[in-house]
N, C-alpha and C. Protein backbone atom coordinates (compact mmCIF):
# COMPACT_ATOMS: atom_id res chain seq x y z
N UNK A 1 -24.41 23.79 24.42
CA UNK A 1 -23.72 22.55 24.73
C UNK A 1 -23.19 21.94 23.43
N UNK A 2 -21.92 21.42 23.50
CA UNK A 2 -21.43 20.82 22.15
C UNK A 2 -21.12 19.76 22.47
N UNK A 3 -21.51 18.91 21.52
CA UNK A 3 -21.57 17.42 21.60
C UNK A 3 -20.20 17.05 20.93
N UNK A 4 -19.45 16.38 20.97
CA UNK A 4 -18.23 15.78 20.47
C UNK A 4 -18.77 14.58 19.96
N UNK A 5 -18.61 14.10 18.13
CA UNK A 5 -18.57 13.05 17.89
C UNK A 5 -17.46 12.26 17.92
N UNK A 6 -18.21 10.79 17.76
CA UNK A 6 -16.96 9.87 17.82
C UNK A 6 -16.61 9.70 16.85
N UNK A 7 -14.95 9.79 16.67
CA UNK A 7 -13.97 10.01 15.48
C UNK A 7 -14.28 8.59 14.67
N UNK A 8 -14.62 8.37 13.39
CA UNK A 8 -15.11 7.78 12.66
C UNK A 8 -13.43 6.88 12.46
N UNK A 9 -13.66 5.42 12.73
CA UNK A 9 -12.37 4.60 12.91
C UNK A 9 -12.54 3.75 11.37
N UNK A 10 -11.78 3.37 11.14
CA UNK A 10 -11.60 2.52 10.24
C UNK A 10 -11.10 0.87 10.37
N UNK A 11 -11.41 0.06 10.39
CA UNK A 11 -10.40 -1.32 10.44
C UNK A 11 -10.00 -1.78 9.00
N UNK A 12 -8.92 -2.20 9.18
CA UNK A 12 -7.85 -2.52 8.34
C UNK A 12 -7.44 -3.73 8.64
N UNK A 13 -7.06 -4.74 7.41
CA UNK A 13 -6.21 -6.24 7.34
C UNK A 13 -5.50 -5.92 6.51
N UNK A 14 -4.22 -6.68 6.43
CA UNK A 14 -3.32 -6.32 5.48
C UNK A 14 -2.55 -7.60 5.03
N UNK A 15 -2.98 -7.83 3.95
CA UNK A 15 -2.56 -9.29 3.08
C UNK A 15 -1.46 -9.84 2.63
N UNK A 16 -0.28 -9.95 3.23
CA UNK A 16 1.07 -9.80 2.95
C UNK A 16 0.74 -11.03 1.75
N UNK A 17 2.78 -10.84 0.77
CA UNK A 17 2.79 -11.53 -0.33
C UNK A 17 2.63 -13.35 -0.16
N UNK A 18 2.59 -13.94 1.03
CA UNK A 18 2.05 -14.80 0.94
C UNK A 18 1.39 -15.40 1.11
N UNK A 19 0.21 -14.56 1.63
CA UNK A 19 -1.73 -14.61 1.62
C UNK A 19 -1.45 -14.65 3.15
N UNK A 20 -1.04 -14.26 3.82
CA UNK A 20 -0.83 -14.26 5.63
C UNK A 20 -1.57 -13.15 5.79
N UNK A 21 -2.28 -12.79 6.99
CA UNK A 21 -2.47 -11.64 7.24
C UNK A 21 -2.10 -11.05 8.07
N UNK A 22 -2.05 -9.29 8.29
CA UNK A 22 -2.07 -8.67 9.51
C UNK A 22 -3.15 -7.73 10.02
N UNK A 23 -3.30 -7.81 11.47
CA UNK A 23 -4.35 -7.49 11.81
C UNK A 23 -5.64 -7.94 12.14
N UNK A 24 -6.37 -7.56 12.54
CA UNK A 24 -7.18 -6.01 12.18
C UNK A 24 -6.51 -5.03 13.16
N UNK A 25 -6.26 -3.86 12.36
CA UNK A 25 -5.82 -2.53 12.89
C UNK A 25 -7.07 -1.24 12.73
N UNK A 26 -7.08 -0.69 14.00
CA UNK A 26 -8.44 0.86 13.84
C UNK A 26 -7.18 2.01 13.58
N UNK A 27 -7.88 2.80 12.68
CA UNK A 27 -7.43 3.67 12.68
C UNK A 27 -8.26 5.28 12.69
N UNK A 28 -7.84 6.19 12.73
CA UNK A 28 -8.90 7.32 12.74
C UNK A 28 -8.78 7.52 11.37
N UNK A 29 -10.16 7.63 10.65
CA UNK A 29 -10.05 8.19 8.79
C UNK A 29 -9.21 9.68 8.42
N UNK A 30 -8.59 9.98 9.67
CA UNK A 30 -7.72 10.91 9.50
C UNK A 30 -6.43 10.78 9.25
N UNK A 31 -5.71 9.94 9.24
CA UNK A 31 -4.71 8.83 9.59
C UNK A 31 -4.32 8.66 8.17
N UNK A 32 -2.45 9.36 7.58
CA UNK A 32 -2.17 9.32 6.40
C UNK A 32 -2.02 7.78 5.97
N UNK A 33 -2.09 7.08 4.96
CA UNK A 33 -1.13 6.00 4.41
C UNK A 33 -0.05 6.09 4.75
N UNK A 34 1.06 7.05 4.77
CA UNK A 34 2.41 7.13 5.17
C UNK A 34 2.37 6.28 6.78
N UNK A 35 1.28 6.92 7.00
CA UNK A 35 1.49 6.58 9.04
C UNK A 35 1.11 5.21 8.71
N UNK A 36 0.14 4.37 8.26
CA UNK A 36 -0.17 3.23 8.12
C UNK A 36 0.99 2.30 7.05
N UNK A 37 1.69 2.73 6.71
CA UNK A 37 2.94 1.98 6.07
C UNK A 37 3.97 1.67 7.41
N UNK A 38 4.24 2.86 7.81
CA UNK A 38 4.93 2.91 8.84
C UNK A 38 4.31 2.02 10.28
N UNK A 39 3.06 1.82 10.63
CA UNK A 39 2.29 0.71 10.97
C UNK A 39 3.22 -0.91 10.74
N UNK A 40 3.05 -1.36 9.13
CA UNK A 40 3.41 -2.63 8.95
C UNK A 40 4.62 -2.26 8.58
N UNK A 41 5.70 -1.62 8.70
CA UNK A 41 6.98 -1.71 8.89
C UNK A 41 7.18 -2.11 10.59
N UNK A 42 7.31 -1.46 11.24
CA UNK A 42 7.02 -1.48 12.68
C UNK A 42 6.57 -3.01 13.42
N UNK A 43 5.17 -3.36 13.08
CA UNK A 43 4.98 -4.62 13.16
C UNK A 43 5.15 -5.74 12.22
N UNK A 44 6.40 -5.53 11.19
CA UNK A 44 6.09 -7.00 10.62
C UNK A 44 6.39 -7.92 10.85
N UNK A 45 5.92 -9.28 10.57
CA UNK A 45 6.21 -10.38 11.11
C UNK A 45 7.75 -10.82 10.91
N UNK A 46 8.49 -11.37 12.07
CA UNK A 46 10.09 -11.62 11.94
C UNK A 46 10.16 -12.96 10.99
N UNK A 47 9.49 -14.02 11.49
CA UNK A 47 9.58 -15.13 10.34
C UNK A 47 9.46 -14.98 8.75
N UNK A 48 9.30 -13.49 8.59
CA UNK A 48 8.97 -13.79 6.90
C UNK A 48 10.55 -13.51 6.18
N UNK A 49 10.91 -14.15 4.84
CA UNK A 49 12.41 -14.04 4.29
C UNK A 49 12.30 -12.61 3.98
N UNK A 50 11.10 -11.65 3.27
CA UNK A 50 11.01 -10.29 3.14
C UNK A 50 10.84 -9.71 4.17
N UNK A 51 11.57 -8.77 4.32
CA UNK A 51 11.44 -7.83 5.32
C UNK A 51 11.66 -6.44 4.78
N UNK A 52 10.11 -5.41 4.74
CA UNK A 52 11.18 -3.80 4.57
C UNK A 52 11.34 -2.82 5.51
N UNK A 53 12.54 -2.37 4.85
CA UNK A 53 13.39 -1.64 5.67
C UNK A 53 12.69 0.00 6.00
N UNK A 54 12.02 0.31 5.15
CA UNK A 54 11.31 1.44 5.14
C UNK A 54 10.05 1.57 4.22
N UNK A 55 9.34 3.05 4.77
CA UNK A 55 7.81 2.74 4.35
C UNK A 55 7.92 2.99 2.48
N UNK A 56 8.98 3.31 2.16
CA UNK A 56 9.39 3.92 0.71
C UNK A 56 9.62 2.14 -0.23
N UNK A 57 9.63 1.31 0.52
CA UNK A 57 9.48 0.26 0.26
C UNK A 57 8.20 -0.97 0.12
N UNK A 58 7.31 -0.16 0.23
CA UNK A 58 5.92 -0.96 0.81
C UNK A 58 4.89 0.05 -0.09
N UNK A 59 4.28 -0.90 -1.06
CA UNK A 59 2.90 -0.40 -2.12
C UNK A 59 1.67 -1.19 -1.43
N UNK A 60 0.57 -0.40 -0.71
CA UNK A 60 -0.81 -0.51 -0.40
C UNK A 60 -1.99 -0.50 -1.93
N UNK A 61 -2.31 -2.01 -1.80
CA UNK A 61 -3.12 -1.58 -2.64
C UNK A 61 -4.56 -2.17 -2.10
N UNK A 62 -5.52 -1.04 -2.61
CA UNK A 62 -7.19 -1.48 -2.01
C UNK A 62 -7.63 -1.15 -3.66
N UNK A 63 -8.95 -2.30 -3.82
CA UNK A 63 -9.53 -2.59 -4.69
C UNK A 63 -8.76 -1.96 -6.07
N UNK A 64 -7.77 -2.90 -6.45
CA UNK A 64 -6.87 -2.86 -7.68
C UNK A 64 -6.14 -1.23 -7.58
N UNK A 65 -6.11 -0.49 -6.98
CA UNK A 65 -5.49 1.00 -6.67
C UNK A 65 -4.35 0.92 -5.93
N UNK A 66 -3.06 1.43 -6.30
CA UNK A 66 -1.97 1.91 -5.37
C UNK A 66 -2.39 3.28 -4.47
N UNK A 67 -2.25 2.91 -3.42
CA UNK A 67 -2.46 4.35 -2.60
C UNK A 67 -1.70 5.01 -2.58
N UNK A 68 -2.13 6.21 -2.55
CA UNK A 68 -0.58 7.30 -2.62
C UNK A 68 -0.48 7.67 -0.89
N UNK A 69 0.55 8.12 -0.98
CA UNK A 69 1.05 8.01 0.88
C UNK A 69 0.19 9.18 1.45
N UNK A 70 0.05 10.29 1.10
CA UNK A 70 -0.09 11.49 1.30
C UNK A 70 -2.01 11.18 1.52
N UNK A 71 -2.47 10.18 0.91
CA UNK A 71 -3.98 10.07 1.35
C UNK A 71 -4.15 9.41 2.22
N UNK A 72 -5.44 9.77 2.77
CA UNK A 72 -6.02 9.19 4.14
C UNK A 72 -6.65 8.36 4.31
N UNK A 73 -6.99 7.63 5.17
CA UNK A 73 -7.39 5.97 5.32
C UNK A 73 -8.67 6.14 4.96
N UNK A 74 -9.30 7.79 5.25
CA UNK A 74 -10.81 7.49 5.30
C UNK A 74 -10.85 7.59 3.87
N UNK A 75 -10.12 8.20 3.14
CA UNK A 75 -10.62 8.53 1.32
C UNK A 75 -10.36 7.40 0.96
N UNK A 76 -9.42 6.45 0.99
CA UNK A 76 -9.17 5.41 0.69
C UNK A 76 -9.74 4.43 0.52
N UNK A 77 -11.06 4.80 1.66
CA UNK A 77 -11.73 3.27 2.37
C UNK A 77 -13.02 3.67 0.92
N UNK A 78 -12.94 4.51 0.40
CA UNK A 78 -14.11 4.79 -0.79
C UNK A 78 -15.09 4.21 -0.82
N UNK A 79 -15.94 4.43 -1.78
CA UNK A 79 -17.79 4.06 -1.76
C UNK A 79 -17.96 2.71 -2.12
N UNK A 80 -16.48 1.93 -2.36
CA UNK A 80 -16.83 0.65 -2.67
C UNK A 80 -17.07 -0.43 -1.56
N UNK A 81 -16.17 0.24 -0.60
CA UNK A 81 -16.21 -0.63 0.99
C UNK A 81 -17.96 -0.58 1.26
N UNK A 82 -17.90 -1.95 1.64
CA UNK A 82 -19.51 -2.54 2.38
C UNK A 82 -18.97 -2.17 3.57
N UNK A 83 -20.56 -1.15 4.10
CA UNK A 83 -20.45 -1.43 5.78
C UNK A 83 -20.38 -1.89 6.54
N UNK A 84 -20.80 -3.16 6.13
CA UNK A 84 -21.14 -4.44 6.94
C UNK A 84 -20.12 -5.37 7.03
N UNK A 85 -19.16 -5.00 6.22
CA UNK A 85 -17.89 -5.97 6.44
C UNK A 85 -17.06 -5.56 7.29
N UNK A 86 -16.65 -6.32 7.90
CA UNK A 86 -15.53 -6.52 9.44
C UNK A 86 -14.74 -5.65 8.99
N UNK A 87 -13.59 -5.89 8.17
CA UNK A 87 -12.47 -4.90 7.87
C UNK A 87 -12.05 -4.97 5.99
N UNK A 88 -11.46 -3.79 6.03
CA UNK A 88 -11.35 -4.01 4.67
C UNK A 88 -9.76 -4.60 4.47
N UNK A 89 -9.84 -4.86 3.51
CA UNK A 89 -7.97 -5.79 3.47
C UNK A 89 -8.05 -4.99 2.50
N UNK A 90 -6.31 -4.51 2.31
CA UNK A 90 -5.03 -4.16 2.05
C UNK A 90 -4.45 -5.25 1.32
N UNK A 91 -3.80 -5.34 0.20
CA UNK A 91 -2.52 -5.96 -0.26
C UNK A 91 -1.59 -5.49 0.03
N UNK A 92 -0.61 -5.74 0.67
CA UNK A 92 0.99 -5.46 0.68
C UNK A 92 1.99 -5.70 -0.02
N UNK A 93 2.33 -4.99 -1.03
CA UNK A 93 3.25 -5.34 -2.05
C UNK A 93 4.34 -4.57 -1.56
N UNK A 94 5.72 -5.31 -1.59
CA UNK A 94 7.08 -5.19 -1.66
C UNK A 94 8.08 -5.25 -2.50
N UNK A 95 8.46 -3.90 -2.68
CA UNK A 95 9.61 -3.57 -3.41
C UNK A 95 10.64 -2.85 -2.76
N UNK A 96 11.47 -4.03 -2.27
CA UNK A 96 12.95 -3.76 -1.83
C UNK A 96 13.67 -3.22 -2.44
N UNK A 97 14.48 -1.75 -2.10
CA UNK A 97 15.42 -1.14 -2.63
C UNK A 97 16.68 -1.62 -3.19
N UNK A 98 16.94 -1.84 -4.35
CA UNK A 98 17.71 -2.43 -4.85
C UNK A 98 19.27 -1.95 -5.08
N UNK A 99 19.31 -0.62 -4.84
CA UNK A 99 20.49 -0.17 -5.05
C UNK A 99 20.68 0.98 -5.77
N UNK A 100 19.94 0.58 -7.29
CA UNK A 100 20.08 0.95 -8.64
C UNK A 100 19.49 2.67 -8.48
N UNK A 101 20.08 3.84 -9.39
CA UNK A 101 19.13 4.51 -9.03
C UNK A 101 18.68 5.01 -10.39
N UNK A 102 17.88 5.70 -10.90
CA UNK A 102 17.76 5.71 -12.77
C UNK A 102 19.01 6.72 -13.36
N UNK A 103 19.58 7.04 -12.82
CA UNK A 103 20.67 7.85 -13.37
C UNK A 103 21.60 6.46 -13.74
N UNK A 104 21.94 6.18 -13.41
CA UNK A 104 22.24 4.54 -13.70
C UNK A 104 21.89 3.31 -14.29
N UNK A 105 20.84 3.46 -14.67
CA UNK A 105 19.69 2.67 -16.02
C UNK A 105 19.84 3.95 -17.02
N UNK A 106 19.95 5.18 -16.72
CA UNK A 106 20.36 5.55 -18.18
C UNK A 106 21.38 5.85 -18.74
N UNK A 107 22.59 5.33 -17.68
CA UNK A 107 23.70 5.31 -18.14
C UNK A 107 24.35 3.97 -19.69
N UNK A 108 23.26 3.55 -19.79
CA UNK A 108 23.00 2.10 -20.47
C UNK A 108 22.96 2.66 -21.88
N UNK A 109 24.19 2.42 -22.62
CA UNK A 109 24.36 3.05 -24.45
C UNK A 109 23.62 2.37 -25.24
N UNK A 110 23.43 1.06 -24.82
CA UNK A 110 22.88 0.28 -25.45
C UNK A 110 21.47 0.60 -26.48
N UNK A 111 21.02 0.55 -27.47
CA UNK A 111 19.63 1.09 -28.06
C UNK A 111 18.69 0.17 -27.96
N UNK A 112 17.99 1.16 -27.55
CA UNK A 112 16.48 0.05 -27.17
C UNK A 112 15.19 0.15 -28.19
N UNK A 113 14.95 -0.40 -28.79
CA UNK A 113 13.05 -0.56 -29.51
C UNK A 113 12.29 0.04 -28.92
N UNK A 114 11.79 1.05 -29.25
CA UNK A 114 10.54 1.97 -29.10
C UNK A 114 9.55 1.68 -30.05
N UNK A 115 9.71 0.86 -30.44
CA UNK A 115 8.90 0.43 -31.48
C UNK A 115 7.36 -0.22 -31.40
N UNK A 116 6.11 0.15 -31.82
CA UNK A 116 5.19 -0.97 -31.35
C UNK A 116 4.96 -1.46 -32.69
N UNK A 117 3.65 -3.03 -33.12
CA UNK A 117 3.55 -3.07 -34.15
C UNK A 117 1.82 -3.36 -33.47
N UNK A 118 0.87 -3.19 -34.54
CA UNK A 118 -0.06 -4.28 -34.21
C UNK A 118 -0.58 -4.30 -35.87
N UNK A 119 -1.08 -6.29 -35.89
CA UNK A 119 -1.85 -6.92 -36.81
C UNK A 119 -2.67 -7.21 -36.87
N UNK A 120 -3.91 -6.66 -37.39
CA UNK A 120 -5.32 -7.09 -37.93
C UNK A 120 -5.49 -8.08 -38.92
N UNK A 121 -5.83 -9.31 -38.48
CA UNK A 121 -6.45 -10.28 -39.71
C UNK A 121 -7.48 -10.77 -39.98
């Protein structure tokens, strides 16, 4: 007889830039960041002046870390998450596509300082 466990869920809040929240969302610890970007694209709130347009626009960060898209909610949720807490929050940082692309910042002749200095006194 094989027993099927229950898929180990995760809850999630997500702290938009002006301390608002969203959520709580479950997810299965199988469940990329990409899919959970795509999450708060999908549901974001219409009243806010930011809005993004895509998940290539939206930086997750948990305990001072940018998540990379390609990892999973459960690696994410790491040994620092308390069990005992309701959900873990997310920061949502937004960076709207601006246009620019770097072939175009290095089109810039201009010379720049590479220079560092530092003083001991």
């Amino acid at each position: 007889m094989v027993v099927e466990e229950e898929e180990d869920l995760v809850r999630l809040v997500f702290r938009l830039y002006d301390g608002m929240d969203m959520g709580p969302f479950e997810y299965p610890s199988t469940t990329t960041i990409a899919a959970v970007k795509q999450t708060i694209v999908d549901d974001w709130p219409n009243d806010k002046e930011m809005v993004p347009m895509s998940v290539n626009e939206i930086k997750l960060i948990h305990a001072g870390k940018i998540l990379d898209s390609d990892q999973t909610v459960g690696r994410s949720r790491m040994s620092f998450a308390d069990p005992e807490q309701e959900a873990i929050i997310m920061h949502v940082v937004l960076q709207p596509f601006t246009g620019n692309n770097k072939s175009e910042k290095n089109s810039d002749k201009t010379p720049k300082c590479t220079c560092a200095s530092c003083s001991i006194m």
